[in-house]
PDB file of N, CA and C in Angstrom:
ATOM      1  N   UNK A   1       0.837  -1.187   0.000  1.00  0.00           N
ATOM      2  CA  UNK A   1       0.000   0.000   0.000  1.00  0.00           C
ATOM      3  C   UNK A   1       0.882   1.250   0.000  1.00  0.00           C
ATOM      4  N   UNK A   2       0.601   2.400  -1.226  1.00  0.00           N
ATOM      5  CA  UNK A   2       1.461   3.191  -0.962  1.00  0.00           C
ATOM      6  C   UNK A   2       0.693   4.703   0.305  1.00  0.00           C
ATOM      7  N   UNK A   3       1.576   5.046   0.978  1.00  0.00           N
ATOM      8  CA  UNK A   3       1.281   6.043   2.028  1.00  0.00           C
ATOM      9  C   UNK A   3       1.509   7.575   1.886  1.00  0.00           C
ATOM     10  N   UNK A   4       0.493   8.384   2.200  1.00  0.00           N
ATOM     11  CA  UNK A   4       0.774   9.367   2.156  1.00  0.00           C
ATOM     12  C   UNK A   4       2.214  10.210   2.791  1.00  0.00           C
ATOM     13  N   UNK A   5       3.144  11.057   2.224  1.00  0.00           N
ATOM     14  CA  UNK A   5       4.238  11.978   3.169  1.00  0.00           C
ATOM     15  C   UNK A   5       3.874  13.271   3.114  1.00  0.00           C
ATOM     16  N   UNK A   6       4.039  13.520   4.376  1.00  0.00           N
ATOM     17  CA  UNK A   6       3.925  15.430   4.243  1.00  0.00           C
ATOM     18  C   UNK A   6       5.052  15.990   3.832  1.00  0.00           C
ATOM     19  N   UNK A   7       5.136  16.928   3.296  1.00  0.00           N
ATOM     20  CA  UNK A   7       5.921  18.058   2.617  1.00  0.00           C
ATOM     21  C   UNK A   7       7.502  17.980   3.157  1.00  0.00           C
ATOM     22  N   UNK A   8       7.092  18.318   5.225  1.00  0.00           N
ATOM     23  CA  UNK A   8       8.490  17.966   5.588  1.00  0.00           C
ATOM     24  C   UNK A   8       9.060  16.813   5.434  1.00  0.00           C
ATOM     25  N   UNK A   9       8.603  15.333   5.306  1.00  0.00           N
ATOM     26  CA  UNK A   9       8.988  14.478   4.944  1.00  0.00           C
ATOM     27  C   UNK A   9       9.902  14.329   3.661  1.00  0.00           C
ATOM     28  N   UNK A  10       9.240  15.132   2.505  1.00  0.00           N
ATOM     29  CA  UNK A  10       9.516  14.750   1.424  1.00  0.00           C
ATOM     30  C   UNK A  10      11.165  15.271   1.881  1.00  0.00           C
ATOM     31  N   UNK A  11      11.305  16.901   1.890  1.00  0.00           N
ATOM     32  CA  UNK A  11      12.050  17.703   1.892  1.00  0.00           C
ATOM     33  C   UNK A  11      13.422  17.127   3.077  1.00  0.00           C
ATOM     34  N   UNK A  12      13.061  16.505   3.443  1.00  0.00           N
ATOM     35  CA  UNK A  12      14.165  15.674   4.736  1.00  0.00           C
ATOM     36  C   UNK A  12      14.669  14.528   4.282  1.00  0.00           C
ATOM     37  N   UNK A  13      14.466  13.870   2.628  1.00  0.00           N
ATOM     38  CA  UNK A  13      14.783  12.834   2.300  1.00  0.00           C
ATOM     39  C   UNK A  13      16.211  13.668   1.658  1.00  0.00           C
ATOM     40  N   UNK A  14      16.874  12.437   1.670  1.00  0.00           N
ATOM     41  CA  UNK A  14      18.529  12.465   0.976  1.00  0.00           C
ATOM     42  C   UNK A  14      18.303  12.848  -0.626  1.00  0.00           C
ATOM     43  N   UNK A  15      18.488  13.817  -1.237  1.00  0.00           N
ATOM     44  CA  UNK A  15      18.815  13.442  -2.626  1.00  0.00           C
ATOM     45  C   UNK A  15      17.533  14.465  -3.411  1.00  0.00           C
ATOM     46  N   UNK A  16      17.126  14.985  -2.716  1.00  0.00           N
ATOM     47  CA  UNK A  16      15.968  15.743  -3.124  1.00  0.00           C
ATOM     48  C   UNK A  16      16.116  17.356  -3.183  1.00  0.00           C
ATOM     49  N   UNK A  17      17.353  17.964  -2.958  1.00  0.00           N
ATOM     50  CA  UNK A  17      17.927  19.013  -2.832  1.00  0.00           C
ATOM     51  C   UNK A  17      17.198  20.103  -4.082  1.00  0.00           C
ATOM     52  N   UNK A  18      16.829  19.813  -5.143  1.00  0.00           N
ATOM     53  CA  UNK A  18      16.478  20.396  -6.182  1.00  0.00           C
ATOM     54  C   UNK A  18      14.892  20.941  -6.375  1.00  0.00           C
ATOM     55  N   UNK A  19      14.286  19.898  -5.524  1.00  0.00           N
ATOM     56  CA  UNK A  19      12.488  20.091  -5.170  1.00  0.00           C
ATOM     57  C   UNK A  19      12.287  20.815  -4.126  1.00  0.00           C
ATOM     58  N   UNK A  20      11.180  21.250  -4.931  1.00  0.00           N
ATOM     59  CA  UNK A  20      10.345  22.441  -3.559  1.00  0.00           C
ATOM     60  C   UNK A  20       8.729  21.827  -3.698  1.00  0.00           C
ATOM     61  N   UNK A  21       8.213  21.818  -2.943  1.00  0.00           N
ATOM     62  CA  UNK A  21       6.642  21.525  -2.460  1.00  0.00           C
ATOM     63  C   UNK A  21       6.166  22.737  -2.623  1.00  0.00           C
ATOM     64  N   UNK A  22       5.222  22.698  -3.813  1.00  0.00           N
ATOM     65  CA  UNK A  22       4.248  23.726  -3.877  1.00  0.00           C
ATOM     66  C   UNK A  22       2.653  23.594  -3.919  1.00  0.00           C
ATOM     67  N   UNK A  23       1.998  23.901  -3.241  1.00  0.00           N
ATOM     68  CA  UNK A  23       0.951  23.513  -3.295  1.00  0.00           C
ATOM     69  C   UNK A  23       0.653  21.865  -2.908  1.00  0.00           C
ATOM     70  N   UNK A  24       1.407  20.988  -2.314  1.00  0.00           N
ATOM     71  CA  UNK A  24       1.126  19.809  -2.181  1.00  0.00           C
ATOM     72  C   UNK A  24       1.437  19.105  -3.527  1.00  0.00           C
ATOM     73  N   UNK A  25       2.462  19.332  -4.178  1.00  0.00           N
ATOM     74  CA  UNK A  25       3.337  18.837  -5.364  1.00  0.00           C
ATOM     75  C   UNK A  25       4.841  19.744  -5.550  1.00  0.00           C
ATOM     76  N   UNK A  26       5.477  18.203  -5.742  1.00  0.00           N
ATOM     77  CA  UNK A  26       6.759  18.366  -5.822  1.00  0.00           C
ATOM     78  C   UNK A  26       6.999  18.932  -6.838  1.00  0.00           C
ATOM     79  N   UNK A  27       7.948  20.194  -7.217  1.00  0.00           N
ATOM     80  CA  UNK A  27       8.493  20.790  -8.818  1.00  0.00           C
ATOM     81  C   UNK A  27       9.953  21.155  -8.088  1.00  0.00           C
ATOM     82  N   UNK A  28      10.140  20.842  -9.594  1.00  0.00           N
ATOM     83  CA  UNK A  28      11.634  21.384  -9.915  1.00  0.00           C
ATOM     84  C   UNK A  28      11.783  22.039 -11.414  1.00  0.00           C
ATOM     85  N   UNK A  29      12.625  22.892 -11.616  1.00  0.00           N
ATOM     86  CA  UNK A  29      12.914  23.215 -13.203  1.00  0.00           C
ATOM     87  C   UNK A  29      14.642  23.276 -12.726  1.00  0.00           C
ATOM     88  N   UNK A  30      14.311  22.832 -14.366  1.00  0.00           N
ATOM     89  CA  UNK A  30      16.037  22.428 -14.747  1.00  0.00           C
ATOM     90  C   UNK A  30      16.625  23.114 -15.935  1.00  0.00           C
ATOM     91  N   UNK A  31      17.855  24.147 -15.970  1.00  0.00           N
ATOM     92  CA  UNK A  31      17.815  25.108 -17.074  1.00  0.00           C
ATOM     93  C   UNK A  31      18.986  24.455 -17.944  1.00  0.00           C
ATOM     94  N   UNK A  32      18.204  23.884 -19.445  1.00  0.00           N
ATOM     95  CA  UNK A  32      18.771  22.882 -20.239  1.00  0.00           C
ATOM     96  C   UNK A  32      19.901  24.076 -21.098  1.00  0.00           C
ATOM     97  N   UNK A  33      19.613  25.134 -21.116  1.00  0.00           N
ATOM     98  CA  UNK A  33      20.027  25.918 -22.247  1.00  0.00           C
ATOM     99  C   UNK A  33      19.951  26.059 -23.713  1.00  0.00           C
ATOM    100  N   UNK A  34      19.394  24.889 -23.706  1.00  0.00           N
ATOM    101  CA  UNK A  34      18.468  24.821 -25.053  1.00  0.00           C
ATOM    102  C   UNK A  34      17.391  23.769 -25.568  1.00  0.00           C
ATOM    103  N   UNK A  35      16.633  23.908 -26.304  1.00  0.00           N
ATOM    104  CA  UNK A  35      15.263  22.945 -26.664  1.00  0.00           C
ATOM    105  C   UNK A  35      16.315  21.548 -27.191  1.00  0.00           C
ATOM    106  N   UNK A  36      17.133  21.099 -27.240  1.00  0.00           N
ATOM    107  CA  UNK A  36      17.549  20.000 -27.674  1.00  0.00           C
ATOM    108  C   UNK A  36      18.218  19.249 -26.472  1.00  0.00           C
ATOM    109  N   UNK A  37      18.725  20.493 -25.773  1.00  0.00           N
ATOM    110  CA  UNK A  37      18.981  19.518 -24.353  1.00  0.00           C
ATOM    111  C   UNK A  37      17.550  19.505 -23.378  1.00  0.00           C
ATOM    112  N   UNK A  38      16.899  20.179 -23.486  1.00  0.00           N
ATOM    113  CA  UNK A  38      15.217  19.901 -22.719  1.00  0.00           C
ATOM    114  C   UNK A  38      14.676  18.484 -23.580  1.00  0.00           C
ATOM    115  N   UNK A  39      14.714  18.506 -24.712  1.00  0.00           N
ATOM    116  CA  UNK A  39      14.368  17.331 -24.957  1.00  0.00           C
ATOM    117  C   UNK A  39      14.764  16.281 -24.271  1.00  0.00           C
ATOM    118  N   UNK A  40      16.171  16.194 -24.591  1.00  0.00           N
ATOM    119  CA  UNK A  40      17.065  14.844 -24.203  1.00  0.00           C
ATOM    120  C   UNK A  40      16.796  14.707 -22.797  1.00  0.00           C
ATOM    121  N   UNK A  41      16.554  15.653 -21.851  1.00  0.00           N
ATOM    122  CA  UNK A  41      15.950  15.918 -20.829  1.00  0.00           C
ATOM    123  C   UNK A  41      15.167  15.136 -20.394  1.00  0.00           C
ATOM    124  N   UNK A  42      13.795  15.507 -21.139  1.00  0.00           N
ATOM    125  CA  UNK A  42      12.575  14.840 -21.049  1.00  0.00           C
ATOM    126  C   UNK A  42      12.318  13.292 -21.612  1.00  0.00           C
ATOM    127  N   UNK A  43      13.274  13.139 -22.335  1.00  0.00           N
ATOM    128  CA  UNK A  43      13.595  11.610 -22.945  1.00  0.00           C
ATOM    129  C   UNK A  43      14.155  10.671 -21.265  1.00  0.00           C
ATOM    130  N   UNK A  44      14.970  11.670 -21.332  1.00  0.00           N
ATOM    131  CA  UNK A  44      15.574  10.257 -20.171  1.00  0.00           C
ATOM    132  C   UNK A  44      14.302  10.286 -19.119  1.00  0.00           C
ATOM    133  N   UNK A  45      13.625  11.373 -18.581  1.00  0.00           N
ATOM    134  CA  UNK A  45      12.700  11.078 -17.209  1.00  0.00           C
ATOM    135  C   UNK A  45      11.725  10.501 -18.047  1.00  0.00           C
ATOM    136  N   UNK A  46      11.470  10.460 -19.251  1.00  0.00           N
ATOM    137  CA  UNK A  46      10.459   9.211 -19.403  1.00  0.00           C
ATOM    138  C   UNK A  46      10.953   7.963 -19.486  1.00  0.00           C
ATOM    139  N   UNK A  47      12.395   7.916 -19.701  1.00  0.00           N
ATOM    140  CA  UNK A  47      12.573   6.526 -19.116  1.00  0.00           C
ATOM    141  C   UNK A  47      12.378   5.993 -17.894  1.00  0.00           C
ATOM    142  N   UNK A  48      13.074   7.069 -16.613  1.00  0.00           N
ATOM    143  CA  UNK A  48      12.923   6.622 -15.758  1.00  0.00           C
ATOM    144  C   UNK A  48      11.531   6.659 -15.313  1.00  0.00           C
ATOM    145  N   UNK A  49      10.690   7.344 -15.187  1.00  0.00           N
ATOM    146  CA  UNK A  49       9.061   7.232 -15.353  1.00  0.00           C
ATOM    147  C   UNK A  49       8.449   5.904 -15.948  1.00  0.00           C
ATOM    148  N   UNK A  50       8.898   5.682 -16.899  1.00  0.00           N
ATOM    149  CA  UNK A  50       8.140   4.138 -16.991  1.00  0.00           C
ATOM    150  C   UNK A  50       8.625   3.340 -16.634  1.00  0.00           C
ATOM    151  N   UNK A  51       9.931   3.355 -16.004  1.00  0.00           N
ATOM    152  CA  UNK A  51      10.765   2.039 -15.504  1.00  0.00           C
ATOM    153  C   UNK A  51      10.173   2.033 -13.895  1.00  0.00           C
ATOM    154  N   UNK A  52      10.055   3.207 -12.950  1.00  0.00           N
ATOM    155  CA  UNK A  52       8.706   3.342 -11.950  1.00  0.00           C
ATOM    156  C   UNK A  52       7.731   2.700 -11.640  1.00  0.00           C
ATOM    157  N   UNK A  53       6.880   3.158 -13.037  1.00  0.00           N
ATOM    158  CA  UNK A  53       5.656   3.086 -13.365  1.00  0.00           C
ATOM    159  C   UNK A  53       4.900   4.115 -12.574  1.00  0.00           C
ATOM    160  N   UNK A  54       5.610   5.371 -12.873  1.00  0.00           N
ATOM    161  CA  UNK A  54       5.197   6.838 -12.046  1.00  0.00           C
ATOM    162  C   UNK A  54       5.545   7.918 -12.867  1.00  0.00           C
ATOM    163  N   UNK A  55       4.843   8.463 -13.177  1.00  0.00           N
ATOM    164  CA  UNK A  55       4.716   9.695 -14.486  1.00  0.00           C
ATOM    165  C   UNK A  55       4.061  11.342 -13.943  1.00  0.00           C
ATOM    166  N   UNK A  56       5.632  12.009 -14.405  1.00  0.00           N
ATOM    167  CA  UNK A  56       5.137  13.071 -13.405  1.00  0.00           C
ATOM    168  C   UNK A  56       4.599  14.360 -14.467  1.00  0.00           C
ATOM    169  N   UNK A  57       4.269  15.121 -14.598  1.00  0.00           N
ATOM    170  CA  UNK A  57       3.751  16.269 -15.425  1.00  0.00           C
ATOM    171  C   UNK A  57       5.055  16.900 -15.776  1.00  0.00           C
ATOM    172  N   UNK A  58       5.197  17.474 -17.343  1.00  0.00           N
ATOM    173  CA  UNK A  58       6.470  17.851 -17.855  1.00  0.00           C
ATOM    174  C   UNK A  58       6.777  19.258 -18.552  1.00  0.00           C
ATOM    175  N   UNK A  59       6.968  20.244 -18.237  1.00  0.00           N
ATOM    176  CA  UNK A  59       6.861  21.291 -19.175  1.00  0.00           C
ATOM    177  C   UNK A  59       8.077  21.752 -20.260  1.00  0.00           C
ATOM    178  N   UNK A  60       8.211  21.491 -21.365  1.00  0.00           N
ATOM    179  CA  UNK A  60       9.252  21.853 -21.761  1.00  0.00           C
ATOM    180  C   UNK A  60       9.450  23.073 -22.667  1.00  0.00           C
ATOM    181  N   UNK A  61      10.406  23.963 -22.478  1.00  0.00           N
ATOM    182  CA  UNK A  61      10.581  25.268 -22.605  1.00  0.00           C
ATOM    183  C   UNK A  61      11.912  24.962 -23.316  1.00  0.00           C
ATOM    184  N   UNK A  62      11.768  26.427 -24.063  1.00  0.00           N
ATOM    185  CA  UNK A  62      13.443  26.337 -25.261  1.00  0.00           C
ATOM    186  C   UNK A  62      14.342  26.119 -24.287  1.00  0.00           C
ATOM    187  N   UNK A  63      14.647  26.451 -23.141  1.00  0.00           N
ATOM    188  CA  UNK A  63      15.946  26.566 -22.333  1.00  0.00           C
ATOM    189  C   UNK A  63      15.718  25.893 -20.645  1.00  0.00           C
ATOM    190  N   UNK A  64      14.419  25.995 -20.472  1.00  0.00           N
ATOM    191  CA  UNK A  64      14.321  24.653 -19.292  1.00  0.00           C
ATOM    192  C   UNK A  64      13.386  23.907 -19.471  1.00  0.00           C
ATOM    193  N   UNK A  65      13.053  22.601 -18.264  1.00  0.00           N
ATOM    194  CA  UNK A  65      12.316  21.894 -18.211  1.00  0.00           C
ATOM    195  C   UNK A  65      11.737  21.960 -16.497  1.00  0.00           C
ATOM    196  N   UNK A  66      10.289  21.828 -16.635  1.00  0.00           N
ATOM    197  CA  UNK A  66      10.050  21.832 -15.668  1.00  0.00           C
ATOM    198  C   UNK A  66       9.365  20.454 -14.578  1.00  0.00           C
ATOM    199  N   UNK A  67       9.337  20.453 -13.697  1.00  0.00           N
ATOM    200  CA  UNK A  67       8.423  18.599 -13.610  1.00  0.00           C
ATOM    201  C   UNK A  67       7.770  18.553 -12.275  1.00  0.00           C
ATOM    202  N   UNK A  68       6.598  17.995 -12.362  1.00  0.00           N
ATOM    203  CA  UNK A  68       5.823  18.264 -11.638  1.00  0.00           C
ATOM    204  C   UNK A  68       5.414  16.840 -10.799  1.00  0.00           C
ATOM    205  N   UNK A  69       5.286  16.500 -10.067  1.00  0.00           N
ATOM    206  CA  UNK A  69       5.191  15.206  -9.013  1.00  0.00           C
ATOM    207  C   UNK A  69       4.332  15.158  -7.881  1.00  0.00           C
ATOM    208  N   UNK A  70       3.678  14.029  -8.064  1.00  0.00           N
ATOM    209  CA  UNK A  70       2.184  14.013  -7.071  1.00  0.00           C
ATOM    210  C   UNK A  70       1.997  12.438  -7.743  1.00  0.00           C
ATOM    211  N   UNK A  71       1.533  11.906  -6.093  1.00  0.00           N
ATOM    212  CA  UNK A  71       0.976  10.418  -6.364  1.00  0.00           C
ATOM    213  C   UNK A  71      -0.754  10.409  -6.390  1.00  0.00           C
ATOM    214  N   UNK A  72      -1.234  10.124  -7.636  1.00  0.00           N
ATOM    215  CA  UNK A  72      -2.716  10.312  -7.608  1.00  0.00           C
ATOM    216  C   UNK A  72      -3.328   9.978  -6.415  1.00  0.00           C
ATOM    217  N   UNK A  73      -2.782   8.462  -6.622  1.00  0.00           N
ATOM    218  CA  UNK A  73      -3.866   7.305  -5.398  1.00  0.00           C
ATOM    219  C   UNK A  73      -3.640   7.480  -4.214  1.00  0.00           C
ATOM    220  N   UNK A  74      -2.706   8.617  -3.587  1.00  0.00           N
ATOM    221  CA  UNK A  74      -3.100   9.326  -2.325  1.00  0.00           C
ATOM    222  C   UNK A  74      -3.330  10.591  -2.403  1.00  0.00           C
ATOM    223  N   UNK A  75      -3.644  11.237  -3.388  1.00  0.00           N
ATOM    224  CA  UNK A  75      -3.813  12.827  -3.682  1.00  0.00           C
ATOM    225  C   UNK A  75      -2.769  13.654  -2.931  1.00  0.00           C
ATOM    226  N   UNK A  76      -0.995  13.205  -2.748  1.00  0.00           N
ATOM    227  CA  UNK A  76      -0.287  14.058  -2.176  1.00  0.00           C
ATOM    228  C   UNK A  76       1.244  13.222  -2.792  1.00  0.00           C
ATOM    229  N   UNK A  77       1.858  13.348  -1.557  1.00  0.00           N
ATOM    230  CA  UNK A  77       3.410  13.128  -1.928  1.00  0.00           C
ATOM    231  C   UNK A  77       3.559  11.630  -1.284  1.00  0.00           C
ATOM    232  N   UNK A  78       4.113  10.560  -1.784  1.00  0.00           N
ATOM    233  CA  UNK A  78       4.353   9.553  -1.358  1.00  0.00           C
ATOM    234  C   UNK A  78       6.185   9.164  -1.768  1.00  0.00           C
ATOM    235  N   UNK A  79       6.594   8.138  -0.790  1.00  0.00           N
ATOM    236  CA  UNK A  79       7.971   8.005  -1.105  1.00  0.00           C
ATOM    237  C   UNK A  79       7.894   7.491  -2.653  1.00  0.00           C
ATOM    238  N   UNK A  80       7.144   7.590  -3.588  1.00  0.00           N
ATOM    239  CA  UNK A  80       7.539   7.037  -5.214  1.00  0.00           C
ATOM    240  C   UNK A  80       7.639   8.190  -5.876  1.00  0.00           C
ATOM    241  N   UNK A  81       7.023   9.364  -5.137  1.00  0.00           N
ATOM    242  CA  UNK A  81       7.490  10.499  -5.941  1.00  0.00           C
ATOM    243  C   UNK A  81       9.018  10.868  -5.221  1.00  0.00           C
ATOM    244  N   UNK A  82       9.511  10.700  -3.815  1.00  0.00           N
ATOM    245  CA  UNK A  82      10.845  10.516  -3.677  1.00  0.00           C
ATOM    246  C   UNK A  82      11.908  10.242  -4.127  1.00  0.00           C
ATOM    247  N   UNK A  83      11.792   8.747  -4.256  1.00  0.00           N
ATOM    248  CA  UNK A  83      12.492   8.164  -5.355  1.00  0.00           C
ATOM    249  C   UNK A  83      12.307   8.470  -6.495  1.00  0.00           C
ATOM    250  N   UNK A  84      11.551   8.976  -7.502  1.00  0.00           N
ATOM    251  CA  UNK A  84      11.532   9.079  -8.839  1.00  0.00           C
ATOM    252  C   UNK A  84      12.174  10.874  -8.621  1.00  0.00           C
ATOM    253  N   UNK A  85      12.112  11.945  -7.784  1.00  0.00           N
ATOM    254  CA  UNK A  85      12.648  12.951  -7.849  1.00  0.00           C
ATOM    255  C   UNK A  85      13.972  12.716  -7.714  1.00  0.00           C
ATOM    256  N   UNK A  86      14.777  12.021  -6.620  1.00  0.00           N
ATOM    257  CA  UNK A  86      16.224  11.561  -6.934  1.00  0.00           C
ATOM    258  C   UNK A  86      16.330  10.971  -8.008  1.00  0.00           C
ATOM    259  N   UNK A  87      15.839   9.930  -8.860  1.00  0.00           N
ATOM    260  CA  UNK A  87      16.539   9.494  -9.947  1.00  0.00           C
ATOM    261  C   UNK A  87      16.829  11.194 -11.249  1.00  0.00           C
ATOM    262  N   UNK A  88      15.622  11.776 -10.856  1.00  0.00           N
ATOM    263  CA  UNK A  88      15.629  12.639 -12.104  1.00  0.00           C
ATOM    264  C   UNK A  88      16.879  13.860 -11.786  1.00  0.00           C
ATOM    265  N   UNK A  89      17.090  13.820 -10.668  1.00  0.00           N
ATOM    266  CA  UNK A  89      17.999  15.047 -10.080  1.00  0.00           C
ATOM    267  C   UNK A  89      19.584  14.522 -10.867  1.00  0.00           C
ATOM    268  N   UNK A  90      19.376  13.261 -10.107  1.00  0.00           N
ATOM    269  CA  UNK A  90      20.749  12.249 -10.791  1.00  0.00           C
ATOM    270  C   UNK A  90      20.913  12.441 -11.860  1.00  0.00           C
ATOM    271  N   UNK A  91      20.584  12.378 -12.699  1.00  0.00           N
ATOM    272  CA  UNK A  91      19.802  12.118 -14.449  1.00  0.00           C
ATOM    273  C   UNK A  91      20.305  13.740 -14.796  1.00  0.00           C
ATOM    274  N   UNK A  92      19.591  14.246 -13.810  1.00  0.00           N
ATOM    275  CA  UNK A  92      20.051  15.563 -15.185  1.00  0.00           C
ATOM    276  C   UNK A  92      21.403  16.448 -14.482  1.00  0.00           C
ATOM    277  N   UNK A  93      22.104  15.755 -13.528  1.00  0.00           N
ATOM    278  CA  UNK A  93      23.430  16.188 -12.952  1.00  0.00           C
ATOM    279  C   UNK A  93      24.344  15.014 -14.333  1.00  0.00           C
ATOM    280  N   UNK A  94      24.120  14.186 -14.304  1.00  0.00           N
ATOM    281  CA  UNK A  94      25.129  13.362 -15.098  1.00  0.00           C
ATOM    282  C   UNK A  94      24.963  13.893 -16.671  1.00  0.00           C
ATOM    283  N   UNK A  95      23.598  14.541 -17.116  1.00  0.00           N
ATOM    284  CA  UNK A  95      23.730  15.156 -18.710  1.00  0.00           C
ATOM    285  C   UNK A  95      24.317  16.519 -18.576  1.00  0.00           C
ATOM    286  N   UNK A  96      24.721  17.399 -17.105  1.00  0.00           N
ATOM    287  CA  UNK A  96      25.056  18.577 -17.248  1.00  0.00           C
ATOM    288  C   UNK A  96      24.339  19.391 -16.825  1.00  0.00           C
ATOM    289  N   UNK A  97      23.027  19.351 -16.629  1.00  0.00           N
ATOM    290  CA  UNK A  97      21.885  20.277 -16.764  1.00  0.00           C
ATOM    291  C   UNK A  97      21.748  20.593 -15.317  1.00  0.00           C
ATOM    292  N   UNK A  98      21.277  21.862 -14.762  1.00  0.00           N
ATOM    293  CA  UNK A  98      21.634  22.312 -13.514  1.00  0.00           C
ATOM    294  C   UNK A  98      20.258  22.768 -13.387  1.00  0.00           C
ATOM    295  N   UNK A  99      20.182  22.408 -11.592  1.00  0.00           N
ATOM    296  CA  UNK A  99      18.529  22.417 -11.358  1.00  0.00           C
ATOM    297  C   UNK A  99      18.628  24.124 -11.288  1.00  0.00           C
ATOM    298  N   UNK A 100      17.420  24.698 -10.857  1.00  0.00           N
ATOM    299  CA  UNK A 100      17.188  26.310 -11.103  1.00  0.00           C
ATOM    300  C   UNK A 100      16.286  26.261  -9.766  1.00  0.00           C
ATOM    301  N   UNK A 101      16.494  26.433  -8.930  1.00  0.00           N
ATOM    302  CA  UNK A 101      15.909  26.323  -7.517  1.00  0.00           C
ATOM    303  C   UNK A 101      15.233  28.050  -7.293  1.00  0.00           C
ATOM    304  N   UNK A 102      16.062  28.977  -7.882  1.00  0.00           N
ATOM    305  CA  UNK A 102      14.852  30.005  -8.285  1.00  0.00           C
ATOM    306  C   UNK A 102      13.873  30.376  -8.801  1.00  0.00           C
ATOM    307  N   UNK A 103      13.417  29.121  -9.624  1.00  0.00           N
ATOM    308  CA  UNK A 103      12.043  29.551 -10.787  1.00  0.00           C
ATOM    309  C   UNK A 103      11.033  28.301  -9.605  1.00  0.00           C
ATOM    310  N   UNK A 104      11.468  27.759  -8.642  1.00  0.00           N
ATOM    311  CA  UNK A 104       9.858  26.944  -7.787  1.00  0.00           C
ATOM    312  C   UNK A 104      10.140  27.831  -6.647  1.00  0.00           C
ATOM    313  N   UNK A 105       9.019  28.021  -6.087  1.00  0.00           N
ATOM    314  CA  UNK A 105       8.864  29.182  -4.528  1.00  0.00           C
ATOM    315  C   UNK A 105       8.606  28.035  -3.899  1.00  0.00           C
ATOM    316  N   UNK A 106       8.292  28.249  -2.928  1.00  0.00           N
ATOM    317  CA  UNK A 106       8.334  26.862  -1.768  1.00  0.00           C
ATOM    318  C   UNK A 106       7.222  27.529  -0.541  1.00  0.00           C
ATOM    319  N   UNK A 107       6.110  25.745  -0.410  1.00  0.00           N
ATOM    320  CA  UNK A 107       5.254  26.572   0.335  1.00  0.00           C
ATOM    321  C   UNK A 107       5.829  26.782   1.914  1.00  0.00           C
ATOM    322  N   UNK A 108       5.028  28.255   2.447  1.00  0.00           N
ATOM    323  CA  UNK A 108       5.428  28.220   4.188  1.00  0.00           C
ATOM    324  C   UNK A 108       4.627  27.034   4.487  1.00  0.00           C
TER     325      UNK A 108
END
């Protein structure tokens, strides 16, 4: 059964340095510097997304990407959006791409 986490939870896990909780969903944007590295971007988190079997909302912009994370079947944050936010942090430190921790506000 997967379980609901609150916000501080999420934010107290190892490896999550790049996410902010907004609104009761995890985002991050990542500034690719260009629409060909946002692609390649968005290529790899759909790999790791279906290798999951957890698919998070994706925005892609000429120069970032943005991603959005929430577990339906508890209407909040569960450790699979945890783990799938570290793999993607990983993922886009090893293509180069640097998270942008100024474009998500973070809720009080």
């Amino acid at each position: 059964m997967i379980e609901r986490i609150t916000p501080e939870q999420f934010h107290a896990a190892d490896g999550v340095g790049d996410w902010r909780v907004v609104g009761g969903v995890a985002r991050a944007s990542f500034r690719t510097g260009s629409f060909a590295a946002g692609v390649a971007l968005v290529n790899r988190i759909a790999e790791l997304s279906e290798a999951a079997d957890h698919h998070p909302d994706i925005d892609l912009r000429y120069s970032s990407v943005s991603v959005h994370l929430i577990t339906h079947h508890v209407q909040g944050l569960s450790m699979r959006d945890v783990e799938l936010a570290r793999a993607i942090s990983i993922a886009a430190r090893e293509m180069g791409v640097p998270a942008d921790n100024t474009a998500v506000a973070v809720d009080e």
